[in-house]
C-alpha atoms as a PDB file:
ATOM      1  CA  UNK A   1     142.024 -14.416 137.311  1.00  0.00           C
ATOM      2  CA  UNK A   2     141.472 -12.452 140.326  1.00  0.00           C
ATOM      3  CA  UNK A   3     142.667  -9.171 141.651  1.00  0.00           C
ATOM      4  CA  UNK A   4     143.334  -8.552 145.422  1.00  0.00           C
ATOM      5  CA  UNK A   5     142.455 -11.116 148.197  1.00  0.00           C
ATOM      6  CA  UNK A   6     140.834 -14.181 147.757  1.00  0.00           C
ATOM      7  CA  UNK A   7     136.860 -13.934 148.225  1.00  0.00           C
ATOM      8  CA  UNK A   8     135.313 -14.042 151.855  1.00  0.00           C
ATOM      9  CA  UNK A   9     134.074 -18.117 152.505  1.00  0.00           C
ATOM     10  CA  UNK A  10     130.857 -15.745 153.981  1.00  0.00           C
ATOM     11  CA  UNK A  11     130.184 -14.388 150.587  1.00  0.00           C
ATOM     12  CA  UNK A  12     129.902 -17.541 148.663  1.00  0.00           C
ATOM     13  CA  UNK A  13     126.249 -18.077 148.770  1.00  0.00           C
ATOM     14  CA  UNK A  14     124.938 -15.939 145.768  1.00  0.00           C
ATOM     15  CA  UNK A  15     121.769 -15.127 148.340  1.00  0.00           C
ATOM     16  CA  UNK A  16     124.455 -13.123 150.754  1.00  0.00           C
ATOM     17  CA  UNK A  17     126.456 -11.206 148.160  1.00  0.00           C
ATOM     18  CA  UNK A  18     122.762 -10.166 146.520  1.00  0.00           C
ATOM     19  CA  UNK A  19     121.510  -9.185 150.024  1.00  0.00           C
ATOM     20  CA  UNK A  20     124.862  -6.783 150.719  1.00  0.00           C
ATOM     21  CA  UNK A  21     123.944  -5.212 146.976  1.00  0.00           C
ATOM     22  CA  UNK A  22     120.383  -4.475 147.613  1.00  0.00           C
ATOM     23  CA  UNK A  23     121.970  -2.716 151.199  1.00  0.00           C
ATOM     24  CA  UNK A  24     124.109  -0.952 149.226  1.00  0.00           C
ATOM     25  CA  UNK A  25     121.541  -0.003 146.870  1.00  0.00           C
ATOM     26  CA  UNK A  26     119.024   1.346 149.319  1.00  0.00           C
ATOM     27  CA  UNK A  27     121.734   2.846 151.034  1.00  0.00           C
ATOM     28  CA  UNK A  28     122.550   5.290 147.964  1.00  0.00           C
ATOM     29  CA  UNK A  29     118.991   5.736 147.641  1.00  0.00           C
ATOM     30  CA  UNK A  30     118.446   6.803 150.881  1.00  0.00           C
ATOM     31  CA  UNK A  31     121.877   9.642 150.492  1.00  0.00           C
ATOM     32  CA  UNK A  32     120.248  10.437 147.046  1.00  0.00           C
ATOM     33  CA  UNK A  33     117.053  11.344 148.839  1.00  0.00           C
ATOM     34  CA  UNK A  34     118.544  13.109 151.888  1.00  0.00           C
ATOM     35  CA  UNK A  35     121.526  14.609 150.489  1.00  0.00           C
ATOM     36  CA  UNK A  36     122.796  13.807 146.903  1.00  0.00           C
ATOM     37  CA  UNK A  37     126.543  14.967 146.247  1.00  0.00           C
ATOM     38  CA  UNK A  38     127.600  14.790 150.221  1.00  0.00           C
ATOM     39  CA  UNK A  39     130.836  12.984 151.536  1.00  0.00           C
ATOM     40  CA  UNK A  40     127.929   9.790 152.636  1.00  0.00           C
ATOM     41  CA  UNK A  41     126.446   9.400 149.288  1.00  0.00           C
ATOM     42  CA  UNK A  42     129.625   9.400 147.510  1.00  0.00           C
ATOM     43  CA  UNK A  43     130.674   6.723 150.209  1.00  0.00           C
ATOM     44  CA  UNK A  44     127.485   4.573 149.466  1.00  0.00           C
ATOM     45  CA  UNK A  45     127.940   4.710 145.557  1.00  0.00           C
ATOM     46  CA  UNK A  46     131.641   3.657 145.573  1.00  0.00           C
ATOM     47  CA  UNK A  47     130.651   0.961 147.973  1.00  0.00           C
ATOM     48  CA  UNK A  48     127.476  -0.138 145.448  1.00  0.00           C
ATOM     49  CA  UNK A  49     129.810   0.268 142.659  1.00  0.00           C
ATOM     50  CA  UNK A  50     132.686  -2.345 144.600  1.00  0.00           C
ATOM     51  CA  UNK A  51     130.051  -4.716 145.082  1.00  0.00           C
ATOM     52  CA  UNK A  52     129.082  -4.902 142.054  1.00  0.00           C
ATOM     53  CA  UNK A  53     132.231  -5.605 140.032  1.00  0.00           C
ATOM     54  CA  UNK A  54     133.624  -7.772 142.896  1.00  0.00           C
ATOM     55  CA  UNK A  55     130.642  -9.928 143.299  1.00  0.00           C
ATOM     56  CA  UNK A  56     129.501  -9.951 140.090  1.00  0.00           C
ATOM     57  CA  UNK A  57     131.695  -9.038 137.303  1.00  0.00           C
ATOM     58  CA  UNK A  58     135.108  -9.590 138.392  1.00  0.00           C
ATOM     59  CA  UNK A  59     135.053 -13.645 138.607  1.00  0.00           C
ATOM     60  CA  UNK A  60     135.961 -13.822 141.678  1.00  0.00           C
ATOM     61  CA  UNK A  61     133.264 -15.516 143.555  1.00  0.00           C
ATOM     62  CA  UNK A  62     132.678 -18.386 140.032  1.00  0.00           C
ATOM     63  CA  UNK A  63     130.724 -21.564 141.194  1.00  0.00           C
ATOM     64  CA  UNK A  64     132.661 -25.095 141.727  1.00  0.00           C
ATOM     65  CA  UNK A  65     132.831 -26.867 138.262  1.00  0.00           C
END
């Protein structure tokens, strides 16, 4: 069952929701080495953190039977 709107037709390939991860994963890394605790790497971990469940965990992006 999924919460909120349905997934993005963009993000169906599993190759285009693992590239927007590994953004927001070098993203964070990059606020963690420049500035950890400011307003920007608080921004980049929730949006690593969204990506994460919503691409991943939260079943919302499941493969045609």
């Amino acid at each position: 069952m999924a919460f909120g709107p349905d997934p993005h037709p963009w993000l169906q390939p599993i190759g285009r929701r693992v590239g927007v991860t590994v953004f927001c994963a070098l993203w964070l890394a990059f606020e963690v080495w420049s500035q950890a605790g400011s307003m920007w790497f608080w921004l980049a971990a929730a949006a690593l953190a969204w990506a994460i469940w919503d691409f991943f965990l939260s079943g919302n992006y499941r493969e045609a039977d």
